[in-house]
N, C-alpha and C. Protein backbone atom coordinates (compact mmCIF):
# COMPACT_ATOMS: atom_id res chain seq x y z
N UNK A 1 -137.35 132.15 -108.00
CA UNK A 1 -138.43 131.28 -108.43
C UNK A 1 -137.96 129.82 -108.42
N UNK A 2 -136.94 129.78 -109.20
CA UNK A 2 -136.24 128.03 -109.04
C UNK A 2 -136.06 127.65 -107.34
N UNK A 3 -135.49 128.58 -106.72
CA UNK A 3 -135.11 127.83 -105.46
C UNK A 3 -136.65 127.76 -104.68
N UNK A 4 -137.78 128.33 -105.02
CA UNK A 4 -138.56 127.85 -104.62
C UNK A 4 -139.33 126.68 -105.10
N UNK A 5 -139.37 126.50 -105.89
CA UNK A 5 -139.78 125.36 -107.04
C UNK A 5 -138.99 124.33 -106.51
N UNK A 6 -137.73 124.04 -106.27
CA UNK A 6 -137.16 122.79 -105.58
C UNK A 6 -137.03 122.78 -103.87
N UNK A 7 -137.76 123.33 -103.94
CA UNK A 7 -138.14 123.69 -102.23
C UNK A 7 -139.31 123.21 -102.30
N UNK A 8 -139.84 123.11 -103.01
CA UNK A 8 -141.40 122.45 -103.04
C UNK A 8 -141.27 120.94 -103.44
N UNK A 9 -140.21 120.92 -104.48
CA UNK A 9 -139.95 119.44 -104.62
C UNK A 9 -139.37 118.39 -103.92
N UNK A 10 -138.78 119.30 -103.15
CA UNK A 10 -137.92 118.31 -101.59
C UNK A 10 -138.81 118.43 -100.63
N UNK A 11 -140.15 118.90 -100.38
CA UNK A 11 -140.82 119.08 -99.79
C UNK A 11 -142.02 117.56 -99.89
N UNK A 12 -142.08 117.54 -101.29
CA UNK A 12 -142.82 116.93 -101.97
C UNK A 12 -142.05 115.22 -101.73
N UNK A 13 -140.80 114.91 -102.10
CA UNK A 13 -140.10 114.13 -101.80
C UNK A 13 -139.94 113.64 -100.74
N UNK A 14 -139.49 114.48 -99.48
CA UNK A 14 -139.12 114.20 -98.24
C UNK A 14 -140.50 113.53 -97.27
N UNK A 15 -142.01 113.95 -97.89
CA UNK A 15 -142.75 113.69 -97.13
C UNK A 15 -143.44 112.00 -97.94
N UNK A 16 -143.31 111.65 -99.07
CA UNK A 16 -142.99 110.39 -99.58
C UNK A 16 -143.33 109.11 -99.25
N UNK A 17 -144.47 108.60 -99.07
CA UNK A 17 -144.09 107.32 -98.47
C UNK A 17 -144.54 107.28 -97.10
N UNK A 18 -144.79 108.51 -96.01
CA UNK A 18 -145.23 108.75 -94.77
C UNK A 18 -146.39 108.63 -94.53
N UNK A 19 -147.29 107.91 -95.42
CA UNK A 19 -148.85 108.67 -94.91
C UNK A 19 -149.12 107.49 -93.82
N UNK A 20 -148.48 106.32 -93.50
CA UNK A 20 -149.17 105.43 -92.64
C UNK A 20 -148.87 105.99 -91.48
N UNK A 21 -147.77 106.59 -91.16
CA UNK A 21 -148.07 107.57 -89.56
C UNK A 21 -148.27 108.71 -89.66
N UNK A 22 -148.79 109.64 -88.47
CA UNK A 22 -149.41 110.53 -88.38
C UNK A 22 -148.22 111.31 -88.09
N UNK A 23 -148.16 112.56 -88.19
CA UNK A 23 -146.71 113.80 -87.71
C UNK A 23 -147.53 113.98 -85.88
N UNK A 24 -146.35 114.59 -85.16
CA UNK A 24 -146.67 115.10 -84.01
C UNK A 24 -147.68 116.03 -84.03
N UNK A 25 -148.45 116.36 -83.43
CA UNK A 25 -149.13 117.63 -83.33
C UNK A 25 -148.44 118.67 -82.31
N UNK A 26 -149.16 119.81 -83.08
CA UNK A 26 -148.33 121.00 -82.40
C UNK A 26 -148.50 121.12 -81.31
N UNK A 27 -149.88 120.84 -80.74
CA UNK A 27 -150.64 121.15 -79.33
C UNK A 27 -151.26 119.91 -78.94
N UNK A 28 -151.27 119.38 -77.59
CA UNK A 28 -152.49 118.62 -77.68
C UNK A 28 -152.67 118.49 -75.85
N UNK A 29 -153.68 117.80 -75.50
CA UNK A 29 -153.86 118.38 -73.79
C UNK A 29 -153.15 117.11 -73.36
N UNK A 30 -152.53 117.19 -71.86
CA UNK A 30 -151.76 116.47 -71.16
C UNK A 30 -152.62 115.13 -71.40
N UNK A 31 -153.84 114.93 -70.95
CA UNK A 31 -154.03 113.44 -70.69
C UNK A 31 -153.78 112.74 -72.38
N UNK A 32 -153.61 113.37 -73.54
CA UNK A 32 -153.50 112.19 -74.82
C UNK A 32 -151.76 112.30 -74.29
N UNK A 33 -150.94 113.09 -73.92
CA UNK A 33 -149.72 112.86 -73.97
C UNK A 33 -149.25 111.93 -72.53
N UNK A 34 -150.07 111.64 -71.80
CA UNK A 34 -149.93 110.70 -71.20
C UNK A 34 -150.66 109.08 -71.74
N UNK A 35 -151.48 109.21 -72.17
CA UNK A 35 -152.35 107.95 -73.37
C UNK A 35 -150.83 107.71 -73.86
N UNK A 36 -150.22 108.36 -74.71
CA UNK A 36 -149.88 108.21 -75.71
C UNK A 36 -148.00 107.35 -75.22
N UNK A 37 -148.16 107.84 -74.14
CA UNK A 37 -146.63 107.19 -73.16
C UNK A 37 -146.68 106.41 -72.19
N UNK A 38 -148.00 105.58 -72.20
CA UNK A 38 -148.37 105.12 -70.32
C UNK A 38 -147.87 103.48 -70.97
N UNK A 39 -147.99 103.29 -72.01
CA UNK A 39 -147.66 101.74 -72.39
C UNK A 39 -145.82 101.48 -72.55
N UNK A 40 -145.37 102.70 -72.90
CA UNK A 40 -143.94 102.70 -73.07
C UNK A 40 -142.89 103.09 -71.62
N UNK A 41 -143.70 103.46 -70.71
CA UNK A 41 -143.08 103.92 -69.25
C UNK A 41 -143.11 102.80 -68.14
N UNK A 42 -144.24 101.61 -69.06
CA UNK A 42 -144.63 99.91 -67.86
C UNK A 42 -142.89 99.54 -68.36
N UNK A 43 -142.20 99.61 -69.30
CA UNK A 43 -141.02 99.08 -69.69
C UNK A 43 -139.75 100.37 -69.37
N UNK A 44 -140.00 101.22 -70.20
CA UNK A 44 -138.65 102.06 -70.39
C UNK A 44 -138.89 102.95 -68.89
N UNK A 45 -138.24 102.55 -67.89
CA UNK A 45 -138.58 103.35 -66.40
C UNK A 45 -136.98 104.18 -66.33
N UNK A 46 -136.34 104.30 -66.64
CA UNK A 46 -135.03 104.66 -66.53
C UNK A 46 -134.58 105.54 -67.65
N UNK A 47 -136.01 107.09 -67.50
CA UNK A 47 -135.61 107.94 -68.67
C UNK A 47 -135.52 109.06 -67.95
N UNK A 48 -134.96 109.89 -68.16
CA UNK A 48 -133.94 111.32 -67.58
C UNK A 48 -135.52 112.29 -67.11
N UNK A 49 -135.64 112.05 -68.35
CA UNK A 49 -137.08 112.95 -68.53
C UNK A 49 -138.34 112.34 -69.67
N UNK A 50 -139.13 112.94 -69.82
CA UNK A 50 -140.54 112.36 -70.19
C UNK A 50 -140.45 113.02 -72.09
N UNK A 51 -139.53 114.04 -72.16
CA UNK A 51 -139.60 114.40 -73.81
C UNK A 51 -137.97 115.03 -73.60
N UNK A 52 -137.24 114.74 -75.20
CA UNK A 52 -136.25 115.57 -75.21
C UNK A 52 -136.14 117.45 -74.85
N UNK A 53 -137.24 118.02 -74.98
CA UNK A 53 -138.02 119.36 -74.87
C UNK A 53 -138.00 119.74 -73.53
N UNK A 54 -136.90 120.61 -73.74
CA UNK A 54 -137.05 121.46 -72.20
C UNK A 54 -137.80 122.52 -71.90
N UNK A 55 -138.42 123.03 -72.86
CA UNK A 55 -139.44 123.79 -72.67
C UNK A 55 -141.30 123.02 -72.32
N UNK A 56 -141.77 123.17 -70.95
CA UNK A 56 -142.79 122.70 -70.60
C UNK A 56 -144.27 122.75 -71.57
N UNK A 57 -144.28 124.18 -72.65
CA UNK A 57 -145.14 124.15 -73.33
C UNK A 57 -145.61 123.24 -74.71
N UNK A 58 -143.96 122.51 -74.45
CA UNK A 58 -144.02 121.25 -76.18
C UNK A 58 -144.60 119.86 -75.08
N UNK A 59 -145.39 119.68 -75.54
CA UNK A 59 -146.87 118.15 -75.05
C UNK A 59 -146.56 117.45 -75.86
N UNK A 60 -145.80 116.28 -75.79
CA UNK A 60 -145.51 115.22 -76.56
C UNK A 60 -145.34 114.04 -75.88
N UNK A 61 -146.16 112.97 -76.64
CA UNK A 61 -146.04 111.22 -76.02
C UNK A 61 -145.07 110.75 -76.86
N UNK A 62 -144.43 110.00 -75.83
CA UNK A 62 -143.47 109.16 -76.27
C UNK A 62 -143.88 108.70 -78.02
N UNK A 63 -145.14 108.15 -78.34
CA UNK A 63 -145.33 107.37 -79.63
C UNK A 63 -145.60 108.84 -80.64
N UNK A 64 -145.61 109.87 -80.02
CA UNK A 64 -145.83 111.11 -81.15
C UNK A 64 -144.61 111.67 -81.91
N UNK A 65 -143.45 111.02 -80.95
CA UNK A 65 -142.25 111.41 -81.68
C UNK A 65 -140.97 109.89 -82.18
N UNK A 66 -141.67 108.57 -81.60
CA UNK A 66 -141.06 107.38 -81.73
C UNK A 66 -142.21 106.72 -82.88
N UNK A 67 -143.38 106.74 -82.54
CA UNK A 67 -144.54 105.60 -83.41
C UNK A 67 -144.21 104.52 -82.33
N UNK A 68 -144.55 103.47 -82.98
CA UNK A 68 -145.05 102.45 -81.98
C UNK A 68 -146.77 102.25 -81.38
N UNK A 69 -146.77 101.88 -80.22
CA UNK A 69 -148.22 101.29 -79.90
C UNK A 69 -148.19 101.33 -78.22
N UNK A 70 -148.31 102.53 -78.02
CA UNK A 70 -148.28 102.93 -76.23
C UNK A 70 -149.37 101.92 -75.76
N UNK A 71 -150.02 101.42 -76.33
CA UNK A 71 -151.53 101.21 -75.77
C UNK A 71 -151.00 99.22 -75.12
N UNK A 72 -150.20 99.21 -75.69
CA UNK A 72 -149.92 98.19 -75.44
C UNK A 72 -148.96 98.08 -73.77
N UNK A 73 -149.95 97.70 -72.57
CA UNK A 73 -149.26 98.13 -71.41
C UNK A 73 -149.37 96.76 -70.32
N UNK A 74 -147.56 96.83 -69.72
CA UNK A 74 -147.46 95.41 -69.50
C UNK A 74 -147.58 95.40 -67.62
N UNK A 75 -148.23 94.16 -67.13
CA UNK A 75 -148.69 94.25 -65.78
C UNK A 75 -147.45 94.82 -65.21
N UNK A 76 -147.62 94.67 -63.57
CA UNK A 76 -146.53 95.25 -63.19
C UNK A 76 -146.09 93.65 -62.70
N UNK A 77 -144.50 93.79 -62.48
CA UNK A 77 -144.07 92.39 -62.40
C UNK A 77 -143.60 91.56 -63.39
N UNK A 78 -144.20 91.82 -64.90
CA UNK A 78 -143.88 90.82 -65.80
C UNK A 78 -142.51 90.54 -65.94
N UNK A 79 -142.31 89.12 -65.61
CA UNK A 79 -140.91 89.50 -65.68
C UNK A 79 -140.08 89.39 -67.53
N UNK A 80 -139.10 90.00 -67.44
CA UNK A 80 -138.72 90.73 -68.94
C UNK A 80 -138.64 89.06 -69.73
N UNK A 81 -138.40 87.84 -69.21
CA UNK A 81 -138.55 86.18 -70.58
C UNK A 81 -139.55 85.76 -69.93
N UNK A 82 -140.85 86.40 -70.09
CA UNK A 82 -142.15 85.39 -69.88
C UNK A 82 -142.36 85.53 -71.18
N UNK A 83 -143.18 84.89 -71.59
CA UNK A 83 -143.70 84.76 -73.53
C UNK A 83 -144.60 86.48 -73.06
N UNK A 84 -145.50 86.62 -72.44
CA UNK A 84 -146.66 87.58 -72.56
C UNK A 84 -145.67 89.10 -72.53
N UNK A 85 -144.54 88.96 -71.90
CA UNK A 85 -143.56 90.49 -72.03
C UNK A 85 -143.12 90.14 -73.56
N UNK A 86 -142.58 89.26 -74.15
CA UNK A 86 -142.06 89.10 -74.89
C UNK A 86 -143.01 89.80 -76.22
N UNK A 87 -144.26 89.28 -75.71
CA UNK A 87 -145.53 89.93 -77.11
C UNK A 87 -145.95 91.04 -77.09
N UNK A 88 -146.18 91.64 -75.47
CA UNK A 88 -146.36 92.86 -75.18
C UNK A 88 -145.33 94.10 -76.16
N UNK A 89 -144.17 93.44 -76.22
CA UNK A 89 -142.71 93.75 -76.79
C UNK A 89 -143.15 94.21 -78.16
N UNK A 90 -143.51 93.24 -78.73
CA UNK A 90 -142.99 93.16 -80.17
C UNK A 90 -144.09 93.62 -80.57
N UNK A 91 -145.67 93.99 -79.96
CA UNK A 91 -146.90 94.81 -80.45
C UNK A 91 -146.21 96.01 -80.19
N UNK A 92 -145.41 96.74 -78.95
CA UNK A 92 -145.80 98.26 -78.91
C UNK A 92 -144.46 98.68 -80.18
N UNK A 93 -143.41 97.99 -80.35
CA UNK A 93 -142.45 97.92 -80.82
C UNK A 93 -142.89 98.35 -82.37
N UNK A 94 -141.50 99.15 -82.89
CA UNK A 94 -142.25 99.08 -84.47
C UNK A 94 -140.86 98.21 -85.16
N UNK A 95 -141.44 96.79 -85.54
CA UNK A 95 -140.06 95.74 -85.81
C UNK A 95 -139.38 95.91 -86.99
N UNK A 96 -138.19 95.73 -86.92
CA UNK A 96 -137.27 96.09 -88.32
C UNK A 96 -137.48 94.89 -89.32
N UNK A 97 -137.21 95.29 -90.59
CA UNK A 97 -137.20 94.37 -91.50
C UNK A 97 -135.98 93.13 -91.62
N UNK A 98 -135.50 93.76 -91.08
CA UNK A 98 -134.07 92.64 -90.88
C UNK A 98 -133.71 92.76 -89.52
N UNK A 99 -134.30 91.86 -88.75
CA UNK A 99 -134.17 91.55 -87.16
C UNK A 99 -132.67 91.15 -86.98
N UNK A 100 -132.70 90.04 -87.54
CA UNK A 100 -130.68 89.52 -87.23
C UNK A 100 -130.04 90.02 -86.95
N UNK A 101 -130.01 91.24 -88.45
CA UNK A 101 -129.00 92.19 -88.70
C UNK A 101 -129.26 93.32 -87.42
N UNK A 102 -130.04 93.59 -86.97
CA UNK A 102 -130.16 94.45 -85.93
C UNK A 102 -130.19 93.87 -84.47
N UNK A 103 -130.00 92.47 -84.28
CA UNK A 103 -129.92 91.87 -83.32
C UNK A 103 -130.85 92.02 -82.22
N UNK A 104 -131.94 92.34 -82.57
CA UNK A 104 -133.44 92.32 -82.21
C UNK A 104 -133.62 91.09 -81.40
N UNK A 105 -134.17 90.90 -80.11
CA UNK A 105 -134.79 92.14 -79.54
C UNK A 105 -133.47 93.12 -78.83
N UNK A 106 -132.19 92.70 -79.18
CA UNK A 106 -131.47 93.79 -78.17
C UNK A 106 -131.76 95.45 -78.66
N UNK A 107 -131.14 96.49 -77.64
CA UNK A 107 -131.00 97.39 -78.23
C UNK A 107 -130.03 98.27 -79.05
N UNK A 108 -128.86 97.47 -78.72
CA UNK A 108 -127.80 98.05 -79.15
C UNK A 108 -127.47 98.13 -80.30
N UNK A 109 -127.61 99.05 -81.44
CA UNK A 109 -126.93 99.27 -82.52
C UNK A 109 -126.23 98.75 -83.11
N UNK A 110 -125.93 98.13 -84.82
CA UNK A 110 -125.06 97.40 -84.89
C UNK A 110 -124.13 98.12 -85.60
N UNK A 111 -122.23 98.47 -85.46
CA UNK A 111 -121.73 98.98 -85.99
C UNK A 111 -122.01 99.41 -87.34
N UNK A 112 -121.89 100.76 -87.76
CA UNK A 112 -122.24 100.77 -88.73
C UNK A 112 -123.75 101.27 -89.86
N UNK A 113 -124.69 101.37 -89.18
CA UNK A 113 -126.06 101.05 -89.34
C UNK A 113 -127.01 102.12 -90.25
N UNK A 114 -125.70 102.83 -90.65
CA UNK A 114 -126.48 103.83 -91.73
C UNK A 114 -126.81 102.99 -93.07
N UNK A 115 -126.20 102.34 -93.33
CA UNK A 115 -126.32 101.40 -94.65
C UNK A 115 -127.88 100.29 -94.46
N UNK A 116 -127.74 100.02 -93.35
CA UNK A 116 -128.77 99.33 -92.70
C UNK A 116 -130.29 100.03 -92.55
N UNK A 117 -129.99 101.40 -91.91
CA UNK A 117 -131.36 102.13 -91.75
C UNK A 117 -131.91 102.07 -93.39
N UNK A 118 -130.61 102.13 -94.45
CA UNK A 118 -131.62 102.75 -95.78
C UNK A 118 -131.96 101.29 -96.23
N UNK A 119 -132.18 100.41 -95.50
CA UNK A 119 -133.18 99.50 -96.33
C UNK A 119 -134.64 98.91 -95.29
N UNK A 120 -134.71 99.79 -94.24
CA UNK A 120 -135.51 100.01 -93.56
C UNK A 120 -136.54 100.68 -93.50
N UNK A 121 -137.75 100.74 -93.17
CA UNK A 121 -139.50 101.09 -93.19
C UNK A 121 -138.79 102.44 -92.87
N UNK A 122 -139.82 103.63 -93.41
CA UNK A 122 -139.30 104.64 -92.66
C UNK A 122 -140.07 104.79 -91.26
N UNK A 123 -141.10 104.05 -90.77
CA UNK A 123 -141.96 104.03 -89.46
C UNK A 123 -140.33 103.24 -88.38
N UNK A 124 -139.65 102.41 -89.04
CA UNK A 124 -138.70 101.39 -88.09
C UNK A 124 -137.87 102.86 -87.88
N UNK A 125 -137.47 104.00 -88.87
CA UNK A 125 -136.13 104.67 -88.66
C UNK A 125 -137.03 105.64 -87.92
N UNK A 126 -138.01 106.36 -88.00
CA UNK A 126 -138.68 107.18 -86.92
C UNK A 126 -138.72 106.29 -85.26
N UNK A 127 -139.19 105.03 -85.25
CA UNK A 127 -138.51 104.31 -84.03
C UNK A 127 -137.20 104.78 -83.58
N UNK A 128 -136.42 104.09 -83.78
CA UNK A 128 -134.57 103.78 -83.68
C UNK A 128 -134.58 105.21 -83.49
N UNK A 129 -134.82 106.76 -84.49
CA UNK A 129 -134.40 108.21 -84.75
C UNK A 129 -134.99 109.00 -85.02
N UNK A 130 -136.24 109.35 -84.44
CA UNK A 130 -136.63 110.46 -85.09
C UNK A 130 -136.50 111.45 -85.45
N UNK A 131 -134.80 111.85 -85.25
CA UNK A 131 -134.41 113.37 -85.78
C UNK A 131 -133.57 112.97 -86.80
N UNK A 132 -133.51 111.65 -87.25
CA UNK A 132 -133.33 111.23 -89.30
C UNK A 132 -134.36 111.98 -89.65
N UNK A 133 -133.29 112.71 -91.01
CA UNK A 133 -134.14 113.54 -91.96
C UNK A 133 -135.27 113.15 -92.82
N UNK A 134 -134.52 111.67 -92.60
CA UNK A 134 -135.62 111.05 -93.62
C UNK A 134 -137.01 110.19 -92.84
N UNK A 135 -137.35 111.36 -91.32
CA UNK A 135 -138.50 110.96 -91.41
C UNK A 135 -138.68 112.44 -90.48
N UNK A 136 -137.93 113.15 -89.90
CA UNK A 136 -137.97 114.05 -89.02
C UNK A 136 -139.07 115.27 -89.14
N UNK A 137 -139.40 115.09 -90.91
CA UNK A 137 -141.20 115.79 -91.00
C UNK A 137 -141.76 115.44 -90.23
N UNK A 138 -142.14 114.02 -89.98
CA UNK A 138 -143.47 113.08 -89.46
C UNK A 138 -143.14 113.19 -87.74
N UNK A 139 -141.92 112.88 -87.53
CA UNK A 139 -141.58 112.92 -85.94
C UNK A 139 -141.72 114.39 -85.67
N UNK A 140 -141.46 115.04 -85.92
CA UNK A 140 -141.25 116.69 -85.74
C UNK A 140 -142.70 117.56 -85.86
N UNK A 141 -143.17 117.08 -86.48
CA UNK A 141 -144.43 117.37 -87.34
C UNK A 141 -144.90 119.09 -87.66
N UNK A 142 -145.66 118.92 -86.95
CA UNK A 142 -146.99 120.71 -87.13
C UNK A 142 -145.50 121.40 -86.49
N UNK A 143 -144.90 121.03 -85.72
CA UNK A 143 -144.29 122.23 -84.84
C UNK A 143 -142.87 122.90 -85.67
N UNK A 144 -142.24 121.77 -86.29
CA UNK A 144 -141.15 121.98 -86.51
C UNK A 144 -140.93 121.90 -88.40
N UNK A 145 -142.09 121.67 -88.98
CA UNK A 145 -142.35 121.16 -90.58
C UNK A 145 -141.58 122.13 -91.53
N UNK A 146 -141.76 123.83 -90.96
CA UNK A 146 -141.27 124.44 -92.09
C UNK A 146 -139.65 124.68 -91.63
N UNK A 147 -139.24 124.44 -90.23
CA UNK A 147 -137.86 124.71 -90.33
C UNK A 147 -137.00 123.82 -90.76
N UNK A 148 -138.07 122.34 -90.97
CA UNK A 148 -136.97 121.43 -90.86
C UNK A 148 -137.25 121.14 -92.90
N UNK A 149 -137.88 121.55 -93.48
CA UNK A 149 -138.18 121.96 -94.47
C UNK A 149 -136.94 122.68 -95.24
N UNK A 150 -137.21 123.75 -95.01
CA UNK A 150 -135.89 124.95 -95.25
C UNK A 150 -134.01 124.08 -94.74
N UNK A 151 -133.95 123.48 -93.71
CA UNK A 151 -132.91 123.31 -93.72
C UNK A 151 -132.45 122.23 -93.99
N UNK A 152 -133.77 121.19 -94.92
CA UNK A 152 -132.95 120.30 -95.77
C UNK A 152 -133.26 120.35 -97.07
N UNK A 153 -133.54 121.28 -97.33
CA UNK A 153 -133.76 121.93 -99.00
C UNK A 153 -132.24 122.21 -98.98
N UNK A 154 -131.67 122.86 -98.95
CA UNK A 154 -130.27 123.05 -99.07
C UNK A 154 -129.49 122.04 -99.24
N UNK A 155 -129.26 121.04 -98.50
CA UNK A 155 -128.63 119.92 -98.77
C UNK A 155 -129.36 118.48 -100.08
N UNK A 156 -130.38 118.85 -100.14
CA UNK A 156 -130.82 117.87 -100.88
C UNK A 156 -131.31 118.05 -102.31
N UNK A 157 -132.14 119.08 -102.44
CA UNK A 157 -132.86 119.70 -103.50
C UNK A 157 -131.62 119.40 -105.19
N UNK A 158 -130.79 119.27 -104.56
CA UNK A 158 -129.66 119.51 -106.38
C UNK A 158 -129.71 117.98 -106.67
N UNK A 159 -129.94 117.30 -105.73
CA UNK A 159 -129.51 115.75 -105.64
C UNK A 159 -131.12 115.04 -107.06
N UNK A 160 -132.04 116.21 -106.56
CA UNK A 160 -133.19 115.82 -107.79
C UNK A 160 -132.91 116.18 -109.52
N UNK A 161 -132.11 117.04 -109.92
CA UNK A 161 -131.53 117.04 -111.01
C UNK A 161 -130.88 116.17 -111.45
N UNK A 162 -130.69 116.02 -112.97
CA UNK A 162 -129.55 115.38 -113.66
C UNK A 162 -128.55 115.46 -113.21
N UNK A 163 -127.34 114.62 -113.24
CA UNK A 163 -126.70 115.09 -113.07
C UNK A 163 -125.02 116.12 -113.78
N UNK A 164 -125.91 116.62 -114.92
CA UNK A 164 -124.83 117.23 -115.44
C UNK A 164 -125.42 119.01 -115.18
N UNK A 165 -126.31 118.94 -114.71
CA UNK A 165 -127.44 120.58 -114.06
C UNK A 165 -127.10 120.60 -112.19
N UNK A 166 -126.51 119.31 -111.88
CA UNK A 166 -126.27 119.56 -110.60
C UNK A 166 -125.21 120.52 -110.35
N UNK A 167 -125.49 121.65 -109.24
CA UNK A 167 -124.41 122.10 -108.79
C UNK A 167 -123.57 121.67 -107.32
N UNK A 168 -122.33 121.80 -107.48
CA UNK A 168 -121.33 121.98 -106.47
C UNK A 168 -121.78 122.59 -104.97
N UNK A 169 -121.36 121.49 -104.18
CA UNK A 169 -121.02 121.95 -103.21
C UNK A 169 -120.66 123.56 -102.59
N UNK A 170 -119.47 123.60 -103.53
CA UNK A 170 -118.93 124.55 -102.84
C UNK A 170 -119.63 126.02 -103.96
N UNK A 171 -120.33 125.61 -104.66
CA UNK A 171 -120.94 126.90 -105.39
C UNK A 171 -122.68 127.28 -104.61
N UNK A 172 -123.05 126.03 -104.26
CA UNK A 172 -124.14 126.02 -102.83
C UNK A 172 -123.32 126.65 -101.69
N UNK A 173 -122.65 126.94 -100.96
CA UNK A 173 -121.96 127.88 -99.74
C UNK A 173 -121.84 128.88 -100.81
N UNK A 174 -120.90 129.06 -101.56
CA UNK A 174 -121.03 130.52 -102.18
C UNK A 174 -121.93 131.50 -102.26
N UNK A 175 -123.07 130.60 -102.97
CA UNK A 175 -124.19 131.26 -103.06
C UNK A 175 -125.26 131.33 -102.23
N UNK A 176 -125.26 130.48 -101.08
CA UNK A 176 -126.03 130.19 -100.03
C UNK A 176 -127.17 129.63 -100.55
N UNK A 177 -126.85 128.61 -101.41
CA UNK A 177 -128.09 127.66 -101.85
C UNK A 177 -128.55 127.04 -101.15
């Protein structure tokens, strides 16, 4: 009964704060998953493949598992320092709260950046990661909600107690908490 009760509360927790984006949907027909990637493919042309998902039956747009603003789609030609790429940019973009520190507009990571993500929107860390836990409900959504549910109840759920009711690490593996 308890481990379900804080399974509901990390449930309750983890989803927090998410309601301004929508989770992936489980299903949806090819042309929204092309809608949903045709503004992010005028820029990002140099991707392996169209979803991390090697299985053909997972339908996902780029903005169903990043956020952002596909709709925002740049001529062909623009070149990357005209002002109009530059705006095109920063609409489909979802912008961090501390640009500097992330050296925005580049892409590269700045050493370090876990300390950084936690003072960040959780819409900016679904950008940058959507398989952070701390948004991977919303990126993951209908398809993946109860596994990814279950396998961070375990790690998190004791962290909501006092802490003199918290248990151990190593008494969570024991017991397979």
């Amino acid at each position: 009964m308890n481990r379900y009760f804080y399974l509901l509360l990390m449930l309750l927790w983890t989803t927090a704060g998410h309601a301004a984006s929508t989770p992936a949907p489980a299903d949806q027909p090819l042309g929204d998953v092309d809608r949903k990637s045709v503004g992010c493919l005028g820029c990002h042309t140099e991707t392996d493949r169209l979803s991390m998902h090697d299985n053909p039956a997972v339908k996902l747009g780029c903005t169903d598992c990043h956020g952002g603003d596909a709709s925002q789609i740049p001529e062909r030609g623009l070149a990357r320092l005209e002002f109009e790429y530059k705006r095109l940019r920063d609409l489909a973009h979802v912008m961090p709260r501390y640009p500097e520190e992330w050296g925005y507009p580049h892409s590269a990571k700045p050493q370090r950046s876990y300390t950084l993500l936690n003072r960040e929107s959780p819409e900016f860390i679904r950008f940058v990661n959507p398989a952070d836990y701390r948004v991977a409900t919303q990126a993951c959504g209908a398809c993946r909600y109860p596994q990814l549910a279950l396998r961070m109840a375990p790690r998190g759920w004791h962290l909501l107690l006092p802490p003199e009711r918290r248990v151990s690490t190593a008494h969570r593996r024991h017991y397979r908490l």
